[in-house]
Protein backbone atom coordinates (compact mmCIF):
# COMPACT_ATOMS: atom_id res chain seq x y z
CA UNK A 1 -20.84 2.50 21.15
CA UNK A 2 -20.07 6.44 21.27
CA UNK A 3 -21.65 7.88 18.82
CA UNK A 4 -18.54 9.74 17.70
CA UNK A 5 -17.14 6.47 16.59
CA UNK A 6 -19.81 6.24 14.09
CA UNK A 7 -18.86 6.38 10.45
CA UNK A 8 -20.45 8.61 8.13
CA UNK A 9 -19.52 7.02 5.03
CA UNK A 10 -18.55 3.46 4.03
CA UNK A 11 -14.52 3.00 4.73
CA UNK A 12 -11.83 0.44 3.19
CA UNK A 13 -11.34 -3.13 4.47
CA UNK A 14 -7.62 -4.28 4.77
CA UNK A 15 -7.01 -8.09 5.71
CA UNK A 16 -2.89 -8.75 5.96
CA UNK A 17 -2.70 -12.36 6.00
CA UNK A 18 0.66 -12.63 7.52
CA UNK A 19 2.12 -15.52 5.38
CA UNK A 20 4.21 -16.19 2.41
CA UNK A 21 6.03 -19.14 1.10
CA UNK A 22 9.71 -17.66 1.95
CA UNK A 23 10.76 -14.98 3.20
CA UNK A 24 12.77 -12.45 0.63
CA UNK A 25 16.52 -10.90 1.89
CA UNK A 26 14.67 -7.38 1.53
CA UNK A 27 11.27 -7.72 2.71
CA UNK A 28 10.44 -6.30 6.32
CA UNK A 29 6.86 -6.92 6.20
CA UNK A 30 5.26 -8.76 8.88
CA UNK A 31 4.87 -12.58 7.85
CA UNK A 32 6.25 -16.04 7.96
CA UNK A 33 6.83 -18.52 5.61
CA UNK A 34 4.21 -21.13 6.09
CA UNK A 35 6.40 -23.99 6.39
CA UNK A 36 7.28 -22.65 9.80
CA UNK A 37 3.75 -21.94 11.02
CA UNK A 38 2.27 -25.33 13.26
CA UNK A 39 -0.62 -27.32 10.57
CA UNK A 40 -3.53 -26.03 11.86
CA UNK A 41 -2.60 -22.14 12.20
CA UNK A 42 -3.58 -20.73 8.76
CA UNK A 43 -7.09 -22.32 9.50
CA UNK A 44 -7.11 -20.52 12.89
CA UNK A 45 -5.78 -17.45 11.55
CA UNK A 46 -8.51 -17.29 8.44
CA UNK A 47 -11.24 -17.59 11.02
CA UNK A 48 -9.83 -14.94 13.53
CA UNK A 49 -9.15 -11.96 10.63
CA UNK A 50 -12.76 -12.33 10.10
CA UNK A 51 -13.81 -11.95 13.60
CA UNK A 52 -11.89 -9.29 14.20
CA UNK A 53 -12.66 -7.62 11.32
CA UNK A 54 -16.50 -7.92 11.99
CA UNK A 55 -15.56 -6.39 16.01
CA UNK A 56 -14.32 -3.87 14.73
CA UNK A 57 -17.10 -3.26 12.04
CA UNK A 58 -19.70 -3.77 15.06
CA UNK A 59 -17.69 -0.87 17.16
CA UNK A 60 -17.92 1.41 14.54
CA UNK A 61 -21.42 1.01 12.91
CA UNK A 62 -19.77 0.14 10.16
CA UNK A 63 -22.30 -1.85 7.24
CA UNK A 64 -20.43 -2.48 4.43
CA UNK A 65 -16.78 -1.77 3.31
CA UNK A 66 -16.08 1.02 0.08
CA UNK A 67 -13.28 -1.33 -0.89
CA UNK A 68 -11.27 -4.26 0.12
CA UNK A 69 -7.76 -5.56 -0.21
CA UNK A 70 -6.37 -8.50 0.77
CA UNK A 71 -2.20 -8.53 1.47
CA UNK A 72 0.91 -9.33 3.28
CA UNK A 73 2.88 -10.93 3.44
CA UNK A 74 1.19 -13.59 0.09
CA UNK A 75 -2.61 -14.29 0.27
CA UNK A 76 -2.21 -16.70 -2.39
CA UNK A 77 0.11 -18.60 -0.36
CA UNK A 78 -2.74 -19.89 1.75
CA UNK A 79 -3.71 -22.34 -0.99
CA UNK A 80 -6.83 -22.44 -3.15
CA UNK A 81 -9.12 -24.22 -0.18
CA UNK A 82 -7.52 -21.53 3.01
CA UNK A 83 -7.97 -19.12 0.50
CA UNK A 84 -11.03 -19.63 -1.11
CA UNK A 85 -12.83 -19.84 2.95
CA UNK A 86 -10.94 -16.31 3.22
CA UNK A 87 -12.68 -14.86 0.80
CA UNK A 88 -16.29 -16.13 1.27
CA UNK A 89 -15.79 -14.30 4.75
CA UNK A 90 -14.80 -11.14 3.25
CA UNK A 91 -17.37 -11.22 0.90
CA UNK A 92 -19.86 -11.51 4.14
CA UNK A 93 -18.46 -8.66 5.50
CA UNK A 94 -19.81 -6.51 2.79
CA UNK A 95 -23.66 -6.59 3.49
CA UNK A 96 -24.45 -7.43 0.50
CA UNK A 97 -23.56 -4.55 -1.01
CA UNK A 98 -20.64 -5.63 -3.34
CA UNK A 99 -16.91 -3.40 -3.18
CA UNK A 100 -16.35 -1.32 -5.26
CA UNK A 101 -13.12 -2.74 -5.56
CA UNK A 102 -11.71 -5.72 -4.22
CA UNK A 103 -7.63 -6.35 -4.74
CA UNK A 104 -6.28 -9.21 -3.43
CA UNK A 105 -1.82 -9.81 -3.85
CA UNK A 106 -0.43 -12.94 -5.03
CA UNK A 107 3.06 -13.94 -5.74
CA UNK A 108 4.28 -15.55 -8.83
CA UNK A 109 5.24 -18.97 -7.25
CA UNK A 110 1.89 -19.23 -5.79
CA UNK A 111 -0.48 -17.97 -8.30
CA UNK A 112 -1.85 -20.65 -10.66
CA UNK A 113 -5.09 -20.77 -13.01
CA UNK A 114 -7.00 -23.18 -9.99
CA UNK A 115 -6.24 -19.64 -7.64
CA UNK A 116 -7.35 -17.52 -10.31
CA UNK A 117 -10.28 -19.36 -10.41
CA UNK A 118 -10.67 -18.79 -6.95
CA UNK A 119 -10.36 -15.69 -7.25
CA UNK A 120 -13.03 -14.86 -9.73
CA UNK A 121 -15.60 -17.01 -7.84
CA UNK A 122 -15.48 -14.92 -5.18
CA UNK A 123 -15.93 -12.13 -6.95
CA UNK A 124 -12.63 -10.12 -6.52
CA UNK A 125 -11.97 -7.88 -9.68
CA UNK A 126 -8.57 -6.90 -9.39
CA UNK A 127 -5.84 -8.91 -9.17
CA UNK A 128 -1.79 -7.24 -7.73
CA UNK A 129 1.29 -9.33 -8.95
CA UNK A 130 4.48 -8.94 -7.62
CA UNK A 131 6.43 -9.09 -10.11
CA UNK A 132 9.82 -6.85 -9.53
CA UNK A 133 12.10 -7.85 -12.22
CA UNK A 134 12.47 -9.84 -14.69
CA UNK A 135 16.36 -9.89 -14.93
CA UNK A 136 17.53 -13.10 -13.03
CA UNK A 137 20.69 -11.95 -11.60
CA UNK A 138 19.19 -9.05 -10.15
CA UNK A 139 16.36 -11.06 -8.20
CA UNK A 140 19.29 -13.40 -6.63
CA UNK A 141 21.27 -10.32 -5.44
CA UNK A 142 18.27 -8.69 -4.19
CA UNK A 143 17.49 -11.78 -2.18
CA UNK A 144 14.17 -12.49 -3.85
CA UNK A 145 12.03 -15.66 -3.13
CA UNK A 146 10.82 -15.83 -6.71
CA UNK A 147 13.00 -17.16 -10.03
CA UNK A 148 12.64 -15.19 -13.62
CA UNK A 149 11.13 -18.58 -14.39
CA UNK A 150 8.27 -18.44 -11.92
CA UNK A 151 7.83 -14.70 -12.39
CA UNK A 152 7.75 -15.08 -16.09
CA UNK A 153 4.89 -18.02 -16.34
CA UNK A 154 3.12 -15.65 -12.99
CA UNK A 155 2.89 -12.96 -15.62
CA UNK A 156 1.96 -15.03 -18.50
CA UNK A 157 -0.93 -16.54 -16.53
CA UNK A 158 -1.73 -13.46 -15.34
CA UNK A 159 -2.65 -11.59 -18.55
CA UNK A 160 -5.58 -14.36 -18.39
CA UNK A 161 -7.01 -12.60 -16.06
CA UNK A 162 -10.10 -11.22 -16.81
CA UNK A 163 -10.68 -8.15 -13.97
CA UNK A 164 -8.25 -5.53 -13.63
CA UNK A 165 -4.57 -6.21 -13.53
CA UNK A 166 -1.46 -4.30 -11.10
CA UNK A 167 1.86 -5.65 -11.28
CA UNK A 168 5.00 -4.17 -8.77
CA UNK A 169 8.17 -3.57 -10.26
CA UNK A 170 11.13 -2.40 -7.74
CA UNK A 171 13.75 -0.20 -8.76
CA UNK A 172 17.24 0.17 -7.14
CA UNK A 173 17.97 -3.53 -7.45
CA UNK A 174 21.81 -4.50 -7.44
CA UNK A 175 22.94 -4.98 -10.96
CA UNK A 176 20.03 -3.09 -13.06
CA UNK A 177 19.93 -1.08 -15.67
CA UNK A 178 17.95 0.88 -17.63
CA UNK A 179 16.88 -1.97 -20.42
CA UNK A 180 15.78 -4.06 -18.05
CA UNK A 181 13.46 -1.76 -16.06
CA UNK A 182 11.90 -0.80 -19.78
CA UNK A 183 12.10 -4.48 -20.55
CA UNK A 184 10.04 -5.01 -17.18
CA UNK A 185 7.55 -2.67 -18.31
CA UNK A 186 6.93 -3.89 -21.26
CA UNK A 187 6.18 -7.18 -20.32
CA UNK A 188 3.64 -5.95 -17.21
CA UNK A 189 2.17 -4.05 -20.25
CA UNK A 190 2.02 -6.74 -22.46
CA UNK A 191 0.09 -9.05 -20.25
CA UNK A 192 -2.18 -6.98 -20.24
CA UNK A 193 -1.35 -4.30 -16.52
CA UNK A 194 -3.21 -1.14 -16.86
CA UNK A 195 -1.68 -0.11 -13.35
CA UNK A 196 1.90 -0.33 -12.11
CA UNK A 197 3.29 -0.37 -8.20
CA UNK A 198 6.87 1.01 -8.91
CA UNK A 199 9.01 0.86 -5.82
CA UNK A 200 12.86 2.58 -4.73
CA UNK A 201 14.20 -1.12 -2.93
CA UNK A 202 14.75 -0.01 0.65
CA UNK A 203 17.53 -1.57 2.71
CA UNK A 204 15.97 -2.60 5.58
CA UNK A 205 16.96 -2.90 9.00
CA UNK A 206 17.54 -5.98 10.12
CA UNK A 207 17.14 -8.04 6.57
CA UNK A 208 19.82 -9.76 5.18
CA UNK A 209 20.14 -7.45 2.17
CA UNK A 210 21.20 -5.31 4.89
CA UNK A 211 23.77 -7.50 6.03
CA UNK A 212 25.02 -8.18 2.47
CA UNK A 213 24.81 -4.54 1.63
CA UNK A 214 27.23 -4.12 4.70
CA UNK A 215 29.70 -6.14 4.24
CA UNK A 216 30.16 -5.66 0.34
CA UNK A 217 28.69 -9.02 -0.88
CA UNK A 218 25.77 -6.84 -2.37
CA UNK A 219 26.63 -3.65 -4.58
CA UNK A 220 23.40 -1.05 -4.80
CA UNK A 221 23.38 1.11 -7.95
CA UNK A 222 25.25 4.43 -7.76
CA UNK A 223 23.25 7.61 -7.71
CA UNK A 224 23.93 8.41 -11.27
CA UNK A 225 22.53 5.22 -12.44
CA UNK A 226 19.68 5.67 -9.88
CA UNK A 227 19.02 8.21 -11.77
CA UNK A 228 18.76 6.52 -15.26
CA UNK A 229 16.64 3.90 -13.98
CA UNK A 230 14.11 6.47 -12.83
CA UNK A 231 14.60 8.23 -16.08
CA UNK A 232 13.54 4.72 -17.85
CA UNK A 233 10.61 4.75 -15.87
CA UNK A 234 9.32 7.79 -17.00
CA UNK A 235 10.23 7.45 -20.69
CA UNK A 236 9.10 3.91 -21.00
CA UNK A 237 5.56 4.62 -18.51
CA UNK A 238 3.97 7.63 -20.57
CA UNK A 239 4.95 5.55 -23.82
CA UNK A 240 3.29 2.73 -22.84
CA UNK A 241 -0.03 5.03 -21.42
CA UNK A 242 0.89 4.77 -18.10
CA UNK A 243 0.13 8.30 -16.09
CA UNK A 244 1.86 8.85 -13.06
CA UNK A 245 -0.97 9.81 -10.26
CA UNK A 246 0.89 8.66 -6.68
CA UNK A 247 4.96 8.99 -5.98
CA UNK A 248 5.14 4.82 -6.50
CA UNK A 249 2.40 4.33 -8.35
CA UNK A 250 1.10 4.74 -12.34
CA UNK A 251 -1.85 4.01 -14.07
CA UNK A 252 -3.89 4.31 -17.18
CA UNK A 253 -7.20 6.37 -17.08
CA UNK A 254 -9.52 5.01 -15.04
CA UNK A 255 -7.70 2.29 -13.46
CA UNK A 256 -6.27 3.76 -9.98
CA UNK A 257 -6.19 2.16 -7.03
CA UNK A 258 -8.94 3.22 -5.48
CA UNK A 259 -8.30 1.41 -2.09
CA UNK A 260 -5.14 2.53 -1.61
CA UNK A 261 -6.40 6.61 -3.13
CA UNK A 262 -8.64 6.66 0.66
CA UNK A 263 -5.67 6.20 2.02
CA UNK A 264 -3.91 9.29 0.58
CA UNK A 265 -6.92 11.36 0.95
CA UNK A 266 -7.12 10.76 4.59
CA UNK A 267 -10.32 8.40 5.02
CA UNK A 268 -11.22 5.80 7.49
CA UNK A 269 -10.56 2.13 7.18
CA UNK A 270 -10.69 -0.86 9.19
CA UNK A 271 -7.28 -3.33 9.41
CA UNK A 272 -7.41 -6.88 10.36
CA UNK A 273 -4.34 -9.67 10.74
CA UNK A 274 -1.56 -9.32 12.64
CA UNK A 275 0.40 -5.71 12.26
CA UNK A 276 -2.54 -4.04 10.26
CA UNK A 277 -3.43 -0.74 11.24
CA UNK A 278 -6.98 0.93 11.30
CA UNK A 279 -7.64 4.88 11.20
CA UNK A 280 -10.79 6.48 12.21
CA UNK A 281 -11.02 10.34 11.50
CA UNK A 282 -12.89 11.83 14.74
CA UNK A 283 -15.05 14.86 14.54
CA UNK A 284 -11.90 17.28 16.64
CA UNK A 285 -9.58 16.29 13.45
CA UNK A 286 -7.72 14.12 15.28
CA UNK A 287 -7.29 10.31 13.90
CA UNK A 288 -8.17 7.03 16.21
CA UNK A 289 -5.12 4.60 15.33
CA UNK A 290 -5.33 1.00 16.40
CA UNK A 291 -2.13 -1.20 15.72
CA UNK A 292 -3.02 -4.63 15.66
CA UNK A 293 -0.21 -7.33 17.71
CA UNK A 294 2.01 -8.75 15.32
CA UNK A 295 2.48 -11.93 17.79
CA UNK A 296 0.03 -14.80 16.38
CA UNK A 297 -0.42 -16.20 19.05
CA UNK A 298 -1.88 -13.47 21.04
CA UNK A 299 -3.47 -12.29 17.83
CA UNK A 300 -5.34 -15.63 17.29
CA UNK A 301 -6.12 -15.85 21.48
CA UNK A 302 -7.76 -12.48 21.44
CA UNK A 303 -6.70 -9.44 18.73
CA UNK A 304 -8.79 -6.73 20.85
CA UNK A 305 -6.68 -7.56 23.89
CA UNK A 306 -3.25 -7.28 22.44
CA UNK A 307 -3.97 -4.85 19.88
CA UNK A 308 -2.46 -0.76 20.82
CA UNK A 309 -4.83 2.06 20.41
CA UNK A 310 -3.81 5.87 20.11
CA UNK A 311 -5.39 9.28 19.63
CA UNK A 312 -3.22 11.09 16.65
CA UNK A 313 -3.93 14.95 18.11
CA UNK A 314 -5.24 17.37 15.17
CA UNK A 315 -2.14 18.85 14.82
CA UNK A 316 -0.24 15.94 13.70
CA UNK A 317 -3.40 14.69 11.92
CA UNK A 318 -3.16 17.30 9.67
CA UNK A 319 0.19 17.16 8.67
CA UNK A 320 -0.32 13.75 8.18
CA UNK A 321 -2.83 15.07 5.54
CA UNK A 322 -0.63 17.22 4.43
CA UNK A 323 1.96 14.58 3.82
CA UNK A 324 -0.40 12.21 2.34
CA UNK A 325 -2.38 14.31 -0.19
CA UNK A 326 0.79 15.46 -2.17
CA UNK A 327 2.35 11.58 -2.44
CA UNK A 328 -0.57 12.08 -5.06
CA UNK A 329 -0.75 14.20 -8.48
CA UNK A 330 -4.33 15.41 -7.37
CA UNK A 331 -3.02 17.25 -4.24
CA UNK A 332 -4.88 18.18 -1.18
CA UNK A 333 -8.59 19.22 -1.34
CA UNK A 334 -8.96 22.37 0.27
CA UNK A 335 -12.64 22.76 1.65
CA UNK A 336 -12.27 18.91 3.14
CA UNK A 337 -8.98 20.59 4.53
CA UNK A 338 -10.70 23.41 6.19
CA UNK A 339 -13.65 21.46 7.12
CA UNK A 340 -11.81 19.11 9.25
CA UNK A 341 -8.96 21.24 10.53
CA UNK A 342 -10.23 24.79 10.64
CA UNK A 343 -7.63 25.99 7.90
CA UNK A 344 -7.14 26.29 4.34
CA UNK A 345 -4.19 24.89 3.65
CA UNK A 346 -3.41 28.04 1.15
CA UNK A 347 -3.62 30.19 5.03
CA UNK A 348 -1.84 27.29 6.90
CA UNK A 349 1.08 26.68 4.40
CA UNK A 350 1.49 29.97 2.98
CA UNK A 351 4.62 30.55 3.26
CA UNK A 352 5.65 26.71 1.58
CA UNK A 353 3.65 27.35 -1.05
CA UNK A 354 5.17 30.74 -1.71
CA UNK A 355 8.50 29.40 -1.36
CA UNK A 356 7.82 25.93 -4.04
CA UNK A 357 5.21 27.55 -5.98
CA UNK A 358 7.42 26.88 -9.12
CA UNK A 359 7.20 23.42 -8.62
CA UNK A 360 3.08 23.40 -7.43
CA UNK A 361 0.00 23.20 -9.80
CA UNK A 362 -3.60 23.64 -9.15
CA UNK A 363 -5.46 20.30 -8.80
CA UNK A 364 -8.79 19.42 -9.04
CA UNK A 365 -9.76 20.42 -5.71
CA UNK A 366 -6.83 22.89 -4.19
CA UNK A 367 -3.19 23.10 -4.35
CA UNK A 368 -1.22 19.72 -6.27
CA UNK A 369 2.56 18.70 -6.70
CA UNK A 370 3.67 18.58 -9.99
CA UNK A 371 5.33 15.51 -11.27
CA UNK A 372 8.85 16.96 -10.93
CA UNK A 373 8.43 17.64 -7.25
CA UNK A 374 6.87 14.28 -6.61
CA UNK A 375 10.68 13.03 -7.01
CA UNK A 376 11.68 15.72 -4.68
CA UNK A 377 9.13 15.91 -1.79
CA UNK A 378 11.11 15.27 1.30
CA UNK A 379 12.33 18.93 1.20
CA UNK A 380 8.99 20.09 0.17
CA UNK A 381 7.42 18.68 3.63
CA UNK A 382 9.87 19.40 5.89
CA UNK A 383 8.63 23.26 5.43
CA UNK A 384 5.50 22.31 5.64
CA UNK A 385 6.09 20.90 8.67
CA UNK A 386 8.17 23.44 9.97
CA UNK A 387 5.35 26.06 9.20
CA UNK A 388 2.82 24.09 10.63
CA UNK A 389 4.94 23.82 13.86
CA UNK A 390 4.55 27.59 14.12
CA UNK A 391 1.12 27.63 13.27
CA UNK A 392 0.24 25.28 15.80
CA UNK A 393 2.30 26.99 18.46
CA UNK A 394 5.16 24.65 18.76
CA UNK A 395 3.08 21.20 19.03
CA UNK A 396 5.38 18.28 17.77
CA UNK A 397 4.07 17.28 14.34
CA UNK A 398 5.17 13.39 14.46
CA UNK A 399 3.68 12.02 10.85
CA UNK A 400 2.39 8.41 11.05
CA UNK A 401 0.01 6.50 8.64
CA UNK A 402 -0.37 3.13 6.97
CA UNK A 403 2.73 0.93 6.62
């Protein structure tokens, strides 16, 4: 082992399990639906996310795991037996030193109260539903695997839930409007959410929505009404006690994602399961990136073999950073900036900041977004990464990161 692989401090755990029980017309996530996977392979597959998970641990000294979360594709496809082996493994990989948090997805028409159960047993504590909408004509345009019906009871079971509860809602569907996304909200609230994933929909490439989109079958809301939509968001969030911390994501005190705030702040974690990604930070400031295969078969055969390693140069690394740290209200944290890179990013992005610094805010640890240029930040980066260009005499700064 080189000892610059070593880890100083604890990193996340991500485990894709790369199923679901059908695939949605929007969704370009790796999986499959498990009706057209042989018998056996989910078996397989459980045991081999834990191996590799545990090489990978072994390569980089690694103990125990900050966090965990399990996704996908639909973990709770697997069943309550695949499932429940899953997560007895996982809970091994900790060293007996429990996570501090431990997400795991489901889907509505897989969750019921015997995976719940499952669920608790093992001792994970929060619990992501995908949700999206409640409005049934806007789910069947969309493509969407899941009926109001199914995401309706989903819901109502899962405000039993007694850890912590997330629910996505997507915005952009074809056919919303503004009462609906508040009506969404409400709901997630009422069962009991105290954090919401609230995505744009993205058309795809190679998805059927695309395809509908395309030809016409499938109408996307105009920018004016995009606009209302988001406006609901923001009304109908702080009302409910929902604060905005992350572009996509809202939360009330005390109940952010912590798995998913390591990523944004630029620390290491360890992916397992066919397309997951792991990121090392190395002492230069550069970033170790390991892609995992998305084939299953070579996955399941051997994952080290097939999986594609690259060295993200300190340059890039730190736009990356860059990039990352204001998706988030908190902003960047300037003496972890400096230490890793050899800048403050007040020196390194002068000239940004100067030129947005109506729209930036001191955070808790260096220069912050506000919330207004959260819904703006494309613009925002592209000067920072045309500064940083010049900074770093010319270097390409190609951003890359977590899917």
């Amino acid at each position: 082992m080189n000892s610059a692989e070593i880890l100083p401090d604890l990193p996340g755990l991500y485990v894709h399990v790369p199923y679901c029980a059908g695939k949605c017309g929007y969704c370009s996530f790796h999986s499959r639906p498990l009706k057209a996977c042989p018998d056996n392979e989910p078996e397989r597959m459980t045991a081999a996310l834990l191996d590799r998970a545990r090489d990978l641990a072994d390569r980089f000294g690694v103990s125990g795991f900050a966090t965990a979360y399990v996704g996908g594709g639909t973990p709770t496809a697997l069943g309550p037996d695949a499932l429940g082996t899953l997560l007895e493994g996982i809970a091994g990989l900790g060293g007996g030193t429990p996570f501090r948090e431990w997400t795991v997805e489901a889907n509505p028409e897989s969750l019921t109260a015997e995976t719940l159960r499952v669920l608790r047993d093992a001792g994970v504590d929060r619990l992501s539903l995908g949700f999206q909408s409640g409005q049934a004509e806007v789910l069947r345009a969309a493509g969407r695997s899941a009926g109001t019906s199914e995401g309706m009871s989903a819901l109502e079971l899962a405000s039993s839930w007694r850890g912590r509860l997330s629910v996505d809602l997507m915005i952009g569907l074809p056919g919303q409007d503004p009462e609906g996304v508040r009506t969404d909200i409400g709901r997630a609230a009422a069962a009991g959410a105290e954090h919401l994933s609230i995505y744009e929909l993205t058309v795809e490439e190679g998805t059927p929505l695309e395809t509908a989109v395309e030809s016409g079958t499938v109408r996307l809301p105009p920018e004016a009404m995009e606009a209302e939509l988001w406006s609901a968001v923001a009304e109908t969030c702080a009302s409910a006690g929902y604060r905005r911390y992350e572009v996509s994501n809202w939360a009330r005190p005390g109940a952010e994602c912590l798995h998913n705030r390591n990523y944004w702040r630029g620390g290491a974690w360890i992916g397992t399961g066919p397309s997951a990604v792991s990121s090392i930070p190395l002492p230069d400031g550069g970033t170790l990136r390991i892609q995992e295969t998305r084939d299953h078969e070579d996955f399941l055969s051997d994952a080290g073999a097939f999986a594609r390693e690259e060295i993200v140069p300190p340059a890039t690394a730190a736009f990356e950073a860059v990039m990352t740290g204001f998706r988030t209200r908190e902003g960047l944290d300037s003496e972890a900036f400096r230490a890793r890179f050899g800048w403050a990013p007040e020196d390194l992005l002068r000239g940004s900041f100067s030129k947005w610094k109506s729209l930036l805010e001191k955070g808790p640890r260096g220069p912050a977004p506000s919330d207004r240029l959260l819904d703006i930040l494309n613009p925002f980066l592209l000067d920072c990464m045309a500064e940083m260009e010049g900074r770093f005499e010319g270097r390409a700064l190609r951003p890359g990161g977590p899917a």
